[in-house]
C-alpha atoms as a PDB file:
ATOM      1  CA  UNK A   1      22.759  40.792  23.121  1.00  0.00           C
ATOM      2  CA  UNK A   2      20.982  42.302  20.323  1.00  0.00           C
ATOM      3  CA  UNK A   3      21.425  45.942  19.820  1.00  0.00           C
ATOM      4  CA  UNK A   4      18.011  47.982  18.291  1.00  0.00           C
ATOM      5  CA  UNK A   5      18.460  51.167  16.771  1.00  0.00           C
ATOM      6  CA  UNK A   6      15.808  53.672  17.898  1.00  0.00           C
ATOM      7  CA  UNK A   7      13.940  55.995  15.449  1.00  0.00           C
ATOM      8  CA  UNK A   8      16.256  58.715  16.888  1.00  0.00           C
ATOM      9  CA  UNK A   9      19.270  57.293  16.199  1.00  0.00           C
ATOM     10  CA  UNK A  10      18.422  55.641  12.514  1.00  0.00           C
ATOM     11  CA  UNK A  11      20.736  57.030   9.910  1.00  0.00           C
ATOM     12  CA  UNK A  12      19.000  59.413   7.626  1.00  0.00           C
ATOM     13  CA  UNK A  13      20.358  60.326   4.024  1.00  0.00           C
ATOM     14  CA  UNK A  14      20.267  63.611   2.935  1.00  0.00           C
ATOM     15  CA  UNK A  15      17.285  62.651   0.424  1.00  0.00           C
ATOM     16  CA  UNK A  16      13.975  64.496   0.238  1.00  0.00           C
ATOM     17  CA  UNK A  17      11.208  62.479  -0.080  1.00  0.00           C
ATOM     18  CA  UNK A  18       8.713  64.121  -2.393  1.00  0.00           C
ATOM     19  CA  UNK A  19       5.132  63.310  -2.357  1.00  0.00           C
ATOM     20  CA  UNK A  20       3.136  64.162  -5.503  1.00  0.00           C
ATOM     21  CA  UNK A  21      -0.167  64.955  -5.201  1.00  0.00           C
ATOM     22  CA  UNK A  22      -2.962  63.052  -7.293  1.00  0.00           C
ATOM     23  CA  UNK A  23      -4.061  64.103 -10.629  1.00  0.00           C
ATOM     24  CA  UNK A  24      -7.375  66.699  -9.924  1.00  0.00           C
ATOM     25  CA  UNK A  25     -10.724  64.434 -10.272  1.00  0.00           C
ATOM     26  CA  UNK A  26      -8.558  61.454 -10.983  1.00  0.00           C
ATOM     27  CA  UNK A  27     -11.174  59.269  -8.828  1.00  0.00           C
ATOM     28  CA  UNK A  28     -14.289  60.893 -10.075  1.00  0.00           C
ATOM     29  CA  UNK A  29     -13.312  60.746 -13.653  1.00  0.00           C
ATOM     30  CA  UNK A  30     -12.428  56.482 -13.182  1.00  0.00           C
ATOM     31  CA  UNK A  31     -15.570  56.309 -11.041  1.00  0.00           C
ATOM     32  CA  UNK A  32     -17.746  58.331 -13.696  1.00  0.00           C
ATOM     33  CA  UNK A  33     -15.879  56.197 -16.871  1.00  0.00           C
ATOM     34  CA  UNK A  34     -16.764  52.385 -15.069  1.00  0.00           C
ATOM     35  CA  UNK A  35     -20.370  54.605 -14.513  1.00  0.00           C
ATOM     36  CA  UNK A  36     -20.944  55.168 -18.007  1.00  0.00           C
ATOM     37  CA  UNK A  37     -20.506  51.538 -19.223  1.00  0.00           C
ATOM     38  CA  UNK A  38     -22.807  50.040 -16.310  1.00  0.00           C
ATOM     39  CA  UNK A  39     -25.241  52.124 -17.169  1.00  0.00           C
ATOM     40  CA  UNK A  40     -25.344  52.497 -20.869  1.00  0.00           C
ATOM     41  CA  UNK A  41     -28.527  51.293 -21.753  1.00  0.00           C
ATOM     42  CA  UNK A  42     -30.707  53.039 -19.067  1.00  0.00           C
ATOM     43  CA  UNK A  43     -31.649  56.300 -21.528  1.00  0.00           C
ATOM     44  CA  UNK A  44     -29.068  58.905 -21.615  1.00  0.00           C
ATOM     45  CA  UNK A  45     -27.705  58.174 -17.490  1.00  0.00           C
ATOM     46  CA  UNK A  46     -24.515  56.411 -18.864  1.00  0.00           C
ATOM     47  CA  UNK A  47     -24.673  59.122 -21.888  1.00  0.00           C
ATOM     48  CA  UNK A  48     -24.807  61.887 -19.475  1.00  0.00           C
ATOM     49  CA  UNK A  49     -21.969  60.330 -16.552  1.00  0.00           C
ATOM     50  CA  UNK A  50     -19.670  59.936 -19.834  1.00  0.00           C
ATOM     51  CA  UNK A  51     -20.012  63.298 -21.111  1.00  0.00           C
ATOM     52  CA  UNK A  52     -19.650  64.792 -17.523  1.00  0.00           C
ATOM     53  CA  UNK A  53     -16.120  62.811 -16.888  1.00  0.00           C
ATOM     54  CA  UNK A  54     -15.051  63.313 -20.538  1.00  0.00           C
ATOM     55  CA  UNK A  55     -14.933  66.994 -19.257  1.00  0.00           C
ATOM     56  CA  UNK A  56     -13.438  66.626 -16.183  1.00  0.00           C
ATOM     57  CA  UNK A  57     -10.534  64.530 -17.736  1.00  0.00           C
ATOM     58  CA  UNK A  58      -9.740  66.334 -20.830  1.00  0.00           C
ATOM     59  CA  UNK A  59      -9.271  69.602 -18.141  1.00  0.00           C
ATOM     60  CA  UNK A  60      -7.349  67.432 -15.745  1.00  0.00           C
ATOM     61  CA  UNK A  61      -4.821  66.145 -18.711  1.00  0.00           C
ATOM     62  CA  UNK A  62      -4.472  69.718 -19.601  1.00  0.00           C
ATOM     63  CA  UNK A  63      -3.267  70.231 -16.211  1.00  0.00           C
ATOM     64  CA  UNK A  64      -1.119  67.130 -15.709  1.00  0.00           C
ATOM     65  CA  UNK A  65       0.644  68.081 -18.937  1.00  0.00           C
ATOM     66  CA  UNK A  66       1.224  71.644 -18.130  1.00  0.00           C
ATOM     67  CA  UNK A  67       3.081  70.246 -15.047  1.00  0.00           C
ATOM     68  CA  UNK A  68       3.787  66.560 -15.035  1.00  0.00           C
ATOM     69  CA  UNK A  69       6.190  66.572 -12.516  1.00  0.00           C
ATOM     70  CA  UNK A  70       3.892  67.981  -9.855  1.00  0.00           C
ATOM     71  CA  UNK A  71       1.443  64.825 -10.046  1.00  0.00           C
ATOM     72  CA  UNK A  72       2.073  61.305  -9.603  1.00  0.00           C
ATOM     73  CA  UNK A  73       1.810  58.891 -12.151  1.00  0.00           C
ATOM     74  CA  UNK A  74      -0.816  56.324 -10.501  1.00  0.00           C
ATOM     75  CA  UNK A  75      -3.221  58.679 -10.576  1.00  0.00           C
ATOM     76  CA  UNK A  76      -2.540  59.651 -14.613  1.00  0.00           C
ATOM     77  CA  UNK A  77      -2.872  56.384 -15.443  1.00  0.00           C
ATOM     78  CA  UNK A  78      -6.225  56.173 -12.991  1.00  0.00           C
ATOM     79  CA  UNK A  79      -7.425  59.470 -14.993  1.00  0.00           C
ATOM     80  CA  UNK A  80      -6.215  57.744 -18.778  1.00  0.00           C
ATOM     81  CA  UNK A  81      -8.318  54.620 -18.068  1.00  0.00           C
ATOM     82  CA  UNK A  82     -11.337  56.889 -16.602  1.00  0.00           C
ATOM     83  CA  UNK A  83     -11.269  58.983 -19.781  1.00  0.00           C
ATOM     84  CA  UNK A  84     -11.610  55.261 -21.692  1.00  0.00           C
ATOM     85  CA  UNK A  85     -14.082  53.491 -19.944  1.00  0.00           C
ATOM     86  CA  UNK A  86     -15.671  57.114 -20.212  1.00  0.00           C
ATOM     87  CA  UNK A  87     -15.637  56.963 -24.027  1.00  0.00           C
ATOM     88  CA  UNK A  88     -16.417  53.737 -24.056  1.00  0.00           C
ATOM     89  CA  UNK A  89     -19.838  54.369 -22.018  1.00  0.00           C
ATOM     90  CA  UNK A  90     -20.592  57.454 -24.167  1.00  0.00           C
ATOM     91  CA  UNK A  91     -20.379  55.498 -27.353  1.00  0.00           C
ATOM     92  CA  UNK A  92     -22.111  52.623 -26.268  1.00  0.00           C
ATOM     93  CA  UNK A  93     -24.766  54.690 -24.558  1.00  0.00           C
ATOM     94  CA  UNK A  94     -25.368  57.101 -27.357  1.00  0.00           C
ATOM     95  CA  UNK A  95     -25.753  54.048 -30.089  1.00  0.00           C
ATOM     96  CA  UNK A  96     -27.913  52.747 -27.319  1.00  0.00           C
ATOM     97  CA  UNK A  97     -29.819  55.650 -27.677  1.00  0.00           C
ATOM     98  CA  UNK A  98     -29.871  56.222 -31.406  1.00  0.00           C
ATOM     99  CA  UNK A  99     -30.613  52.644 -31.916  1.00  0.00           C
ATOM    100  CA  UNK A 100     -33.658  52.869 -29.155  1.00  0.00           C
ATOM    101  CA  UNK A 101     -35.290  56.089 -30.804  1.00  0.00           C
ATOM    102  CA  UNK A 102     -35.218  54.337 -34.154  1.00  0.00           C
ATOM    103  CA  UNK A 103     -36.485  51.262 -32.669  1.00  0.00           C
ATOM    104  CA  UNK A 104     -39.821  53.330 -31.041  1.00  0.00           C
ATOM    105  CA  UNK A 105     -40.082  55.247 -34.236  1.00  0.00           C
ATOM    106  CA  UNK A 106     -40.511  52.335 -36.535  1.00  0.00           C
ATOM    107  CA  UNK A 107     -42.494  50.425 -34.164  1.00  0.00           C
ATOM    108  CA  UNK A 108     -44.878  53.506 -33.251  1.00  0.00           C
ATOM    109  CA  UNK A 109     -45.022  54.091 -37.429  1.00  0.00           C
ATOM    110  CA  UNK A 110     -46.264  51.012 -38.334  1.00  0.00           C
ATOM    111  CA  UNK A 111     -48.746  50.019 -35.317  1.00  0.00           C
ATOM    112  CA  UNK A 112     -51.218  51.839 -37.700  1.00  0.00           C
ATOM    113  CA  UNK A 113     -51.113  49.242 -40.717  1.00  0.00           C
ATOM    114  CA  UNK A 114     -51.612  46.421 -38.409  1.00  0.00           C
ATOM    115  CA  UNK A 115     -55.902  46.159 -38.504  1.00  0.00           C
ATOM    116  CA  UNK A 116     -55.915  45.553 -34.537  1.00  0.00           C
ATOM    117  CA  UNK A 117     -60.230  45.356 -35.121  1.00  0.00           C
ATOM    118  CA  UNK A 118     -59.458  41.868 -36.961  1.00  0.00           C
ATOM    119  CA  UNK A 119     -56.881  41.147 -34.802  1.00  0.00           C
ATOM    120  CA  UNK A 120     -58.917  41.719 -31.739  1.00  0.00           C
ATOM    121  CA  UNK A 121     -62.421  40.919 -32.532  1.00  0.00           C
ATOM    122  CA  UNK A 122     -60.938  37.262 -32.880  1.00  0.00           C
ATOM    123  CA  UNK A 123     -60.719  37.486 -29.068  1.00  0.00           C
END
């Protein structure tokens, strides 16, 4: 006969298990990062989700490294590659940007050399 232990009866060690909390705005920094890449073309969205969780992870590494040993690590290394994909997405989306302004200026400056009466009174 088979004899089962019962939750009472387990033996317990005399070790406390400690539960760190997760890095503050971890998630919403990694959500915000992957954010500003998707949407890096689509005129300052991506610029503006990057800048926003740039923020909110430099202030959240601030805290981790004022007291590391309150946080878990999963969620520092969630918050590192956040901050990334953040810069990343602000990068791309502010060349994006730069490189879209420049594009409408040049086009917009030289629609008035092309003689559109030749051009259209072919039609």
């Amino acid at each position: 006969m088979s004899e089962t232990i019962q939750p009472s009866e387990e033996k317990q060690d005399n070790k406390e298990i400690v539960v760190k909390e997760p890095v503050p705005n971890a998630t919403a920094v990694l959500v915000l990062g992957i954010l500003s890449i998707l949407f890096w073309c689509c005129w300052g969205l991506g610029l503006i989700m990057g800048i926003i969780a740039l923020i909110l992870g430099s202030k959240s590494k601030k805290l981790y490294k004022e007291n590391p040993e309150r946080y878990s690590l999963s969620s520092y290394k969630n918050l590192n590659a956040g901050w990334i994909c953040a810069l990343i997405g602000t990068i791309l989306a502010g060349l994006g940007l730069v490189l879209g302004l420049i594009g409408l200026m040049i086009g917009s400056g030289f629609m008035h050399f092309i003689p559109w009466d030749n051009i259209l009174s072919n039609f």
